[in-house]
Protein backbone atom coordinates (compact mmCIF):
# COMPACT_ATOMS: atom_id res chain seq x y z
CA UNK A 1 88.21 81.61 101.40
CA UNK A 2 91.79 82.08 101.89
CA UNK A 3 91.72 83.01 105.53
CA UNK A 4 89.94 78.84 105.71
CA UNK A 5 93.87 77.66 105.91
CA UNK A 6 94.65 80.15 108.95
CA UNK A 7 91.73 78.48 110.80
CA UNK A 8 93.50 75.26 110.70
CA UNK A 9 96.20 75.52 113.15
CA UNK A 10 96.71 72.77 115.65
CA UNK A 11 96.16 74.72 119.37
CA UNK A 12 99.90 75.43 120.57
CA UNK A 13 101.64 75.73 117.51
CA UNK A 14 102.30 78.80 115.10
CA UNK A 15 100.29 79.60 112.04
CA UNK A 16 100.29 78.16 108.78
CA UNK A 17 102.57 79.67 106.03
CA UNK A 18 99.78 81.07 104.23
CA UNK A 19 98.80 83.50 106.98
CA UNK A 20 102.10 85.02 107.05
CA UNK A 21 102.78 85.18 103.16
CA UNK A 22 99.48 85.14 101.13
CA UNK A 23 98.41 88.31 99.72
CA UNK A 24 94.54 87.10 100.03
CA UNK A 25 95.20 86.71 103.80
CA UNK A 26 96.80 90.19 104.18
CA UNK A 27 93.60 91.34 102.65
CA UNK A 28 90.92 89.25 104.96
CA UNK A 29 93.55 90.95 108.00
CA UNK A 30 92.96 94.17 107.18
CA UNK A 31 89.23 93.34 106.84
CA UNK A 32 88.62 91.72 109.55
CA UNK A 33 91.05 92.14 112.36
CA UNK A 34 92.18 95.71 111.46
CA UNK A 35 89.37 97.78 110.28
CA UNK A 36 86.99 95.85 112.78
CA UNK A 37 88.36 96.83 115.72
CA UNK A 38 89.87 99.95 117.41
CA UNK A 39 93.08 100.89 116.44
CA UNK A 40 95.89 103.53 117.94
CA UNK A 41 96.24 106.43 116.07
CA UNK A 42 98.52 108.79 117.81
CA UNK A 43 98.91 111.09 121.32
CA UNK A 44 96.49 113.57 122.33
CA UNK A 45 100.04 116.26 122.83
CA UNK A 46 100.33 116.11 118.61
CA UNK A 47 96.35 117.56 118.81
CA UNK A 48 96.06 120.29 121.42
CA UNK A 49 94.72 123.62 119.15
CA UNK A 50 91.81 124.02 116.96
CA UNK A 51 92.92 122.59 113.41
CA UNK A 52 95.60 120.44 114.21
CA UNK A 53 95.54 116.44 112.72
CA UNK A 54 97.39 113.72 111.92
CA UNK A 55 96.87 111.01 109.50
CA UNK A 56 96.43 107.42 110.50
CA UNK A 57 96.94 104.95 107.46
CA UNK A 58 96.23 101.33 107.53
CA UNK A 59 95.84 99.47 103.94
CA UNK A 60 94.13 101.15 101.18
CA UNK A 61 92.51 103.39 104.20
CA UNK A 62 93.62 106.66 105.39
CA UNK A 63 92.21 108.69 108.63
CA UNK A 64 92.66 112.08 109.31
CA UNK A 65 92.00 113.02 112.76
CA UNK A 66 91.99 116.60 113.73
CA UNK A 67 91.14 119.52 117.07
CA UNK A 68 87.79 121.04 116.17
CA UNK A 69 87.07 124.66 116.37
CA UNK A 70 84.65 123.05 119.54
CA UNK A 71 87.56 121.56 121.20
CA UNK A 72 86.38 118.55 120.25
CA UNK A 73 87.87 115.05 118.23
CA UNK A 74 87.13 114.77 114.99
CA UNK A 75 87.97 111.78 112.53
CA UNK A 76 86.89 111.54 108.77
CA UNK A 77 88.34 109.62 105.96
CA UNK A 78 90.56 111.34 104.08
CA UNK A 79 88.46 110.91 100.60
CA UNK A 80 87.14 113.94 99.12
CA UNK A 81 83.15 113.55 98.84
CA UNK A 82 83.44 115.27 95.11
CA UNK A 83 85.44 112.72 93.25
CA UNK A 84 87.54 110.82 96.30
CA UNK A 85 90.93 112.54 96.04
CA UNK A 86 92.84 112.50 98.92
CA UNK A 87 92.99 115.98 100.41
CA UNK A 88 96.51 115.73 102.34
CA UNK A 89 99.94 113.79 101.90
CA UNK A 90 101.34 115.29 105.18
CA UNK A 91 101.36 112.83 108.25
CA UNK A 92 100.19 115.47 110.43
CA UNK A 93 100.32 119.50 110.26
CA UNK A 94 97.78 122.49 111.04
CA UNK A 95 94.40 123.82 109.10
CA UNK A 96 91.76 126.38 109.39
CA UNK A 97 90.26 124.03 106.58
CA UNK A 98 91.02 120.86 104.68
CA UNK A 99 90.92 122.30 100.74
CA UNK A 100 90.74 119.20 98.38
CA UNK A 101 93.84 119.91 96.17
CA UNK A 102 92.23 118.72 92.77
CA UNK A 103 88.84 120.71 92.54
CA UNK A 104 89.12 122.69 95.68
CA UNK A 105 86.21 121.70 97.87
CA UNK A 106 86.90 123.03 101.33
CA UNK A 107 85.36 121.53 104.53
CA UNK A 108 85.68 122.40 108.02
CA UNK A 109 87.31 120.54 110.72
CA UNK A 110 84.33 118.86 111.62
CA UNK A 111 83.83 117.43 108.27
CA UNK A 112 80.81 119.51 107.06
CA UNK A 113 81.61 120.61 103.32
CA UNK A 114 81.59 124.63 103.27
CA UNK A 115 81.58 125.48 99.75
CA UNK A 116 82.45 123.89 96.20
CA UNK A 117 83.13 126.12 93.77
CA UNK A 118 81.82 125.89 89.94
CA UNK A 119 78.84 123.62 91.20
CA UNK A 120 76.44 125.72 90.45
CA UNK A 121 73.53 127.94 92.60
CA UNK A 122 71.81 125.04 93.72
CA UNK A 123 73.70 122.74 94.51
CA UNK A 124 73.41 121.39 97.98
CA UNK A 125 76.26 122.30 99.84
CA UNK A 126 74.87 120.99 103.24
CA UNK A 127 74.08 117.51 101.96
CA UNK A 128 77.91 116.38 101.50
CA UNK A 129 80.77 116.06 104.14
CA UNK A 130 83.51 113.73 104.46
CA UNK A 131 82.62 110.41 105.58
CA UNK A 132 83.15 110.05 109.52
CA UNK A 133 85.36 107.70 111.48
CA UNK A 134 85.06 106.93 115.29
CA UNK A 135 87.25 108.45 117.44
CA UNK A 136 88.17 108.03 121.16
CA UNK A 137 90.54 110.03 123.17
CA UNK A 138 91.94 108.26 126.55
CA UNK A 139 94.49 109.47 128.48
CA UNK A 140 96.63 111.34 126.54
CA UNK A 141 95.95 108.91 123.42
CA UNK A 142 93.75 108.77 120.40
CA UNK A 143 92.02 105.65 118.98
CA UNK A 144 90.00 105.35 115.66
CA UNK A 145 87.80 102.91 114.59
CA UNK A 146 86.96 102.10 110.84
CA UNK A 147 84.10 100.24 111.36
CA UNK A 148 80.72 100.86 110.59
CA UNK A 149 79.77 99.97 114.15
CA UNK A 150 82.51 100.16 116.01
CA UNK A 151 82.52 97.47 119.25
CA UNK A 152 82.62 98.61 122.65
CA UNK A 153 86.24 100.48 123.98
CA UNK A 154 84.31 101.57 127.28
CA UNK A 155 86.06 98.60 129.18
CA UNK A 156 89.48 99.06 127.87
CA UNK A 157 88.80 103.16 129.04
CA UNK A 158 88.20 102.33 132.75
CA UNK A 159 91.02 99.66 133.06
CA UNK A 160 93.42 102.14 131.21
CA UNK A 161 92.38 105.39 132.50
CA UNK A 162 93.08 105.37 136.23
CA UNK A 163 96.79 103.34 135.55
CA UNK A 164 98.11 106.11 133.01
CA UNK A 165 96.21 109.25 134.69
CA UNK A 166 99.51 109.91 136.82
CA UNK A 167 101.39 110.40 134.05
CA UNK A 168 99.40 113.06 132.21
CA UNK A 169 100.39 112.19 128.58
CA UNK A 170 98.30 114.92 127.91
CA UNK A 171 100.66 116.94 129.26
CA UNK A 172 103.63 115.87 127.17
CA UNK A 173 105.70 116.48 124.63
CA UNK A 174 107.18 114.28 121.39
CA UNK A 175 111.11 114.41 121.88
CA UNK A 176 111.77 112.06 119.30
CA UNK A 177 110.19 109.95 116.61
CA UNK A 178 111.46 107.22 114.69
CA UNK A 179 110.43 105.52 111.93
CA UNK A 180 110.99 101.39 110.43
CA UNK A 181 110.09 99.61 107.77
CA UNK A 182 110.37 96.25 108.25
CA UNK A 183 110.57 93.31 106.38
CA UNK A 184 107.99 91.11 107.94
CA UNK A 185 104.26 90.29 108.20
CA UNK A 186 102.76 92.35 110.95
CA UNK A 187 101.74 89.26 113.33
CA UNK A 188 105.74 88.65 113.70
CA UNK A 189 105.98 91.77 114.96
CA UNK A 190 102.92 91.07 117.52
CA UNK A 191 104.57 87.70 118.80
CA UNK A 192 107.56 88.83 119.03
CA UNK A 193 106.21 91.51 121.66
CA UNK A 194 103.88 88.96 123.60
CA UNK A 195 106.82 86.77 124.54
CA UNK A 196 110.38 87.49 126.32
CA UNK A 197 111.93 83.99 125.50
CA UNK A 198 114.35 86.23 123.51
CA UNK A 199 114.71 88.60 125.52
CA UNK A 200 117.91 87.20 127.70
CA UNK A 201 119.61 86.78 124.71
CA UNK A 202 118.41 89.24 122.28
CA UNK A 203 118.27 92.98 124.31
CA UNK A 204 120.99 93.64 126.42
CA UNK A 205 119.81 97.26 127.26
CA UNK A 206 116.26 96.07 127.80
CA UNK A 207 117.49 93.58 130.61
CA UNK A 208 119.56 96.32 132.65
CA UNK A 209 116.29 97.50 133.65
CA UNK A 210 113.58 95.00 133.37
CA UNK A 211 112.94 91.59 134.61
CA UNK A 212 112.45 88.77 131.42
CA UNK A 213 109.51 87.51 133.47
CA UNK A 214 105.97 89.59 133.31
CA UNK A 215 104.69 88.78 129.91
CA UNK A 216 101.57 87.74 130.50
CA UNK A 217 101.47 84.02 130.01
CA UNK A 218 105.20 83.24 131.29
CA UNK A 219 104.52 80.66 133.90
CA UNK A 220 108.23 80.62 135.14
CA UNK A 221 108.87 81.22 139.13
CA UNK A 222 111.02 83.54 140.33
CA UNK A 223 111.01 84.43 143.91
CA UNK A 224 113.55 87.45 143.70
CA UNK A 225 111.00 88.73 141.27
CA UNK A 226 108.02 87.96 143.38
CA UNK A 227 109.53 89.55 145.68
CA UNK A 228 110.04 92.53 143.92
CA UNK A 229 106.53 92.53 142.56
CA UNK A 230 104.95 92.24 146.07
CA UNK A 231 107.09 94.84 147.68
CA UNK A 232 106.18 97.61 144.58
CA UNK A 233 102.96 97.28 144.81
CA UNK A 234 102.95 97.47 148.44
CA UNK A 235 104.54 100.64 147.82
CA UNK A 236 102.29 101.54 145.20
CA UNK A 237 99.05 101.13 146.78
CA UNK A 238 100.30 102.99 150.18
CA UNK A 239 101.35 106.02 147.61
CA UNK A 240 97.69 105.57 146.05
CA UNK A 241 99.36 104.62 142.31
CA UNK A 242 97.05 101.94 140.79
CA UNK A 243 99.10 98.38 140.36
CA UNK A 244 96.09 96.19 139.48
CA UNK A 245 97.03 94.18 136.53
CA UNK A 246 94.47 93.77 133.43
CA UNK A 247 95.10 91.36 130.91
CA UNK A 248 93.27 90.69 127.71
CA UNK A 249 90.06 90.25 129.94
CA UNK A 250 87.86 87.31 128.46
CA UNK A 251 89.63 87.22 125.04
CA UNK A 252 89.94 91.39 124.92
CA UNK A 253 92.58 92.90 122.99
CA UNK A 254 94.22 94.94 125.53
CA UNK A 255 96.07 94.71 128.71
CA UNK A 256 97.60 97.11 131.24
CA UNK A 257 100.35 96.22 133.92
CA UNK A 258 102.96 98.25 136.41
CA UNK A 259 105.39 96.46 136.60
CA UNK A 260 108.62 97.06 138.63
CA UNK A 261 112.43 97.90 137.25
CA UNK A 262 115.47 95.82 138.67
CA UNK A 263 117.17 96.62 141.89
CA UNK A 264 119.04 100.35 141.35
CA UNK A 265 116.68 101.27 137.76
CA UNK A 266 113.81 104.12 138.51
CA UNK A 267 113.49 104.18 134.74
CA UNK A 268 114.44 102.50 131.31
CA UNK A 269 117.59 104.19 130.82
CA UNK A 270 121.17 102.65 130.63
CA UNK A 271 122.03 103.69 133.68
CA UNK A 272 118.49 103.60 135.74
CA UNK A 273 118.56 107.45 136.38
CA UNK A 274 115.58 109.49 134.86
CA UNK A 275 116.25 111.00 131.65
CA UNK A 276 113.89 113.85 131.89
CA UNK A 277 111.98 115.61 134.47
CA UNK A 278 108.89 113.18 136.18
CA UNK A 279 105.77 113.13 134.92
CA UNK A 280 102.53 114.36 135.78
CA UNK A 281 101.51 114.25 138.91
CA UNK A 282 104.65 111.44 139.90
CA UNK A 283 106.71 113.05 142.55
CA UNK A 284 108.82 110.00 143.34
CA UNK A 285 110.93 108.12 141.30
CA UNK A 286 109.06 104.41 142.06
CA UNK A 287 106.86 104.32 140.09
CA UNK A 288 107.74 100.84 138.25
CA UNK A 289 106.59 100.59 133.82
CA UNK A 290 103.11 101.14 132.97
CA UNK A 291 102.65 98.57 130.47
CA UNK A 292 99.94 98.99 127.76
CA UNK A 293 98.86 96.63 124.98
CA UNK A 294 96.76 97.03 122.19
CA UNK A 295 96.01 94.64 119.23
CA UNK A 296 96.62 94.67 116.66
CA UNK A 297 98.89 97.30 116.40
CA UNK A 298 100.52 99.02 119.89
CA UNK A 299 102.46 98.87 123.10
CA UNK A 300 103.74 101.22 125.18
CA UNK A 301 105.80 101.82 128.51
CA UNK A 302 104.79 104.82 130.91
CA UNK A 303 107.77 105.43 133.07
CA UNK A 304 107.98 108.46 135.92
CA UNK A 305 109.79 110.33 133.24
CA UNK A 306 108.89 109.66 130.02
CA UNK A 307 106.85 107.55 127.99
CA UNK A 308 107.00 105.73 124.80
CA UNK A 309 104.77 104.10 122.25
CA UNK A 310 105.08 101.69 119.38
CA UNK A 311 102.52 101.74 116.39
CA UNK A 312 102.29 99.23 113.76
CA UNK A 313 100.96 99.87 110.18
CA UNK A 314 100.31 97.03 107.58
CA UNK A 315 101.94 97.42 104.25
CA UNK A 316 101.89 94.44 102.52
CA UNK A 317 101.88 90.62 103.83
CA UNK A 318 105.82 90.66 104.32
CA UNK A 319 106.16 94.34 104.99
CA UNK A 320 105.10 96.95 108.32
CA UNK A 321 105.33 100.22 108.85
CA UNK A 322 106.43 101.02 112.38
CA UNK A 323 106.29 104.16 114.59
CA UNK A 324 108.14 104.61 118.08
CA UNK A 325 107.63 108.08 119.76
CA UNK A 326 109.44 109.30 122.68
CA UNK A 327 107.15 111.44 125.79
CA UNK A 328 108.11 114.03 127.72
CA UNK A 329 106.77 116.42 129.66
CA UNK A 330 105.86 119.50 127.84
CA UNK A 331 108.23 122.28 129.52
CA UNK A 332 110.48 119.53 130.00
CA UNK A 333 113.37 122.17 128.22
CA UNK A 334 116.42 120.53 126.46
CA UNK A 335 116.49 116.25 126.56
CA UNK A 336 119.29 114.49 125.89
CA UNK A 337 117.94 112.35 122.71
CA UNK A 338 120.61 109.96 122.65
CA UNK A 339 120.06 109.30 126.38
CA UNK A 340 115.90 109.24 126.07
CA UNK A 341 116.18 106.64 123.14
CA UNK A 342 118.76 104.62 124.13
CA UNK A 343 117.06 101.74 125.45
CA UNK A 344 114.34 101.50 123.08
CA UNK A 345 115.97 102.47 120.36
CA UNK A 346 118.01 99.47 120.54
CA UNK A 347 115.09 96.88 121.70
CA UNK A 348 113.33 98.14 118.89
CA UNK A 349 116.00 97.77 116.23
CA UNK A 350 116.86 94.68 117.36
CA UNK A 351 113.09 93.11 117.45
CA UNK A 352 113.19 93.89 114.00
CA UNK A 353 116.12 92.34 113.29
CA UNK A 354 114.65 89.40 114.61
CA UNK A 355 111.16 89.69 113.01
CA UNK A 356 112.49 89.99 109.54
CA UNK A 357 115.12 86.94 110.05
CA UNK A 358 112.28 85.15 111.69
CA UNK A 359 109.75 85.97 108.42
CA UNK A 360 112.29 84.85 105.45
CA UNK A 361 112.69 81.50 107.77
CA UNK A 362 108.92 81.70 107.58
CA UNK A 363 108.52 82.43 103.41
CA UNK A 364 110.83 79.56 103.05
CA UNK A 365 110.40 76.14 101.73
CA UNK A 366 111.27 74.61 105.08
CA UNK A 367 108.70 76.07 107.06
CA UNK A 368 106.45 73.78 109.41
CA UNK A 369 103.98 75.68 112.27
CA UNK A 370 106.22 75.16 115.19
CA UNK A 371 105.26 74.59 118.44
CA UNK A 372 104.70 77.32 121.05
CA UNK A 373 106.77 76.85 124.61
CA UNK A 374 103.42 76.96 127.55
CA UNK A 375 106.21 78.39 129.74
CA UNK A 376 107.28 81.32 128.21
CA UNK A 377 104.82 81.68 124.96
CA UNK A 378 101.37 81.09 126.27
CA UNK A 379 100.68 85.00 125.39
CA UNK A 380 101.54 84.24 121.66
CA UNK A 381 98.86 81.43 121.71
CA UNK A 382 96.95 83.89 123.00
CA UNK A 383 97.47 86.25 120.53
CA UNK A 384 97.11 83.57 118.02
CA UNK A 385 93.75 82.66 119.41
CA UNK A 386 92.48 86.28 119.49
CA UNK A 387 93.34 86.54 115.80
CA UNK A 388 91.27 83.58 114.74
CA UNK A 389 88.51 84.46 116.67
CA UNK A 390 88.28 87.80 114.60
CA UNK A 391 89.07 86.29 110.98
CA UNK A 392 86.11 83.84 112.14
CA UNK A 393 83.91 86.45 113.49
CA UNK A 394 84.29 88.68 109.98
CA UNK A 395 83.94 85.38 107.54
CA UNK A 396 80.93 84.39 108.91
CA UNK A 397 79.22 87.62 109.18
CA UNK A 398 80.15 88.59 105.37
């Protein structure tokens, strides 16, 4: 298989060129890593009345996930049980109904089919409804699963829930949503994110307010930063905000951290002064960056005044789809956009920068699987590791 090449990387290096760049690779991803496991679909604000959805594509697989009429969430795969046309090409909107555009089949929210015209008298109508998807709402956000059995996400719900609960994304608002396509394979992007070895020299407005050290698997020693972790959580726990860090427990995919801001930064803004009123039930400023990670395909920061998440979508083996949405609180009133996006806006754009120069260096002739720093890039071997476990785990129960 082509994914047998991936499995041959030496512990502590990068992978082969293959899994970057080989179409049959892409494929076995999306196979095995990405409809496998439980993936980030969008925020629980986009879906608060009866009938609203958005669409979640990854691959050749779309997901629409929408508010019942029961108050309930509801996924399905956006294939038409008549003949498999899609039924929407909006990203998200409102419905009483979803009304297949070619033959007009119309089914409810929850996926039951409620009539199809020209079928004739007895035709079942009861027997056909659009094929379900797992859904799981945490928080303030949405998951799916495309798998036929989808593995447990009860552990990643009690380490996540109690952490983000303050900040009642629920609650919230999108301010501002932007949208990349870049021109790299979608593990790039990952690495990139588990590491800050770049970071000094890469994100100037990311540094203002956060410490390079954190990641997890950056051995370095700081003690201003120990000190500054100590002292937060100190704080934390006296205020009753959870500080417990939980990272990618026994090979997991996810992890969740607070983390604190440099000396005179409440927030991740240029100038470390909120940018919007604070969230939830956060009545101080000190409330450090919730950190969340989820592989394959999201991160986020929870800050006391806003939040923001980063989706990835797999296009094709050198190109991803990414999503960055800014949170606010709901009767927040007027936000300065420019002053809400500033900081991630420019990480963002410049990780990609970096991920695409970093994947033509990779589809090159020259390329060799480097090898990975165990001071600053033991969470990229990690990553690494995770994904080989999961190609291994769906080629040898195919």
């Amino acid at each position: 298989m082509a994914d047998a090449a991936v499995l041959s990387r030496l512990p502590g290096r990068s992978l082969p060129q293959a899994a970057y760049t080989d179409p049959a690779v892409f494929a076995a991803d999306l196979e095995h890593v990405w409809a496998a496991g439980w993936l980030f679909a969008g925020h629980t604000c986009e879906l608060t009345r009866p009938g609203d959805y958005l669409a979640r594509e990854v691959g050749r697989d779309r997901v629409l996930v929408v508010r019942g009429e029961d108050g309930a969430l509801h996924a399905h795969h956006d294939v038409c049980a008549h003949r498999g046309s899609r039924l929407t090409s909006a990203d998200r909107g409102n419905v009483r109904a979803f009304v297949c555009p070619y033959h007009q089949w119309v089914y409810g929210t929850d996926g039951a089919l409620r009539s199809a015209r020209l079928m004739g008298t007895d035709f079942p109508v009861g027997a056909y409804r659009l094929a379900p998807v797992a859904v799981r709402e945490i928080e303030g956000l949405v998951f799916v699963c495309l798998a036929h059995e989808p593995p447990d996400i009860d552990g990643f719900a009690a380490a996540l829930a109690p952490q983000l609960a303050p900040h009642h994304l629920a609650d919230t608002r999108v301010a501002s949503r932007l949208h990349y396509r870049v021109a790299a394979n979608w593990k790039t992007l990952v690495e990139n994110n588990r590491e800050c070895y770049h970071c000094r020299g890469s994100h100037p407005e990311f540094t203002l307010s956060n410490f390079d050290l954190g990641v997890h698997g950056d051995v370095r020693t700081d003690p201003r930063y120990a000190a500054a972790v100590a002292e937060a959580r100190s704080r934390w726990a006296r205020r009753g905000l959870p500080g417990d860090e939980v990272s990618f427990p026994g090979g997991a995919w996810y992890r969740i951290a607070r983390l604190p801001l440099r000396d005179g930064f409440v927030t991740e803004s240029l100038d470390g002064r909120p940018v919007a009123p604070f969230l939830g039930e956060l009545t101080e400023a000190d409330a450090g960056s919730l950190r969340v990670v989820c592989l394959p395909d999201m991160w986020a920061h929870a800050n006391c005044d806003y939040a923001v998440t980063t989706r990835l979508s797999p296009v094709d083996a050198g190109t991803t789809d990414v999503e960055v949405c800014f949170l606010v609180r709901a009767d927040a009133g007027e936000i300065d956009e420019d002053a809400l996006t500033a900081v991630w806006r420019a990480t963002s754009e410049q990780d990609w920068a970096l991920c695409e120069n970093n994947y033509a260096g990779i589809a090159s002739r020259g390329y060799r699987p480097g090898p990975l720093s165990p001071v600053v890039e033991a969470s990229v071997d990690g990553f690494l590791s995770w994904y080989e476990t999961a190609l291994e785990r769906g080629r040898t129960s195919a």
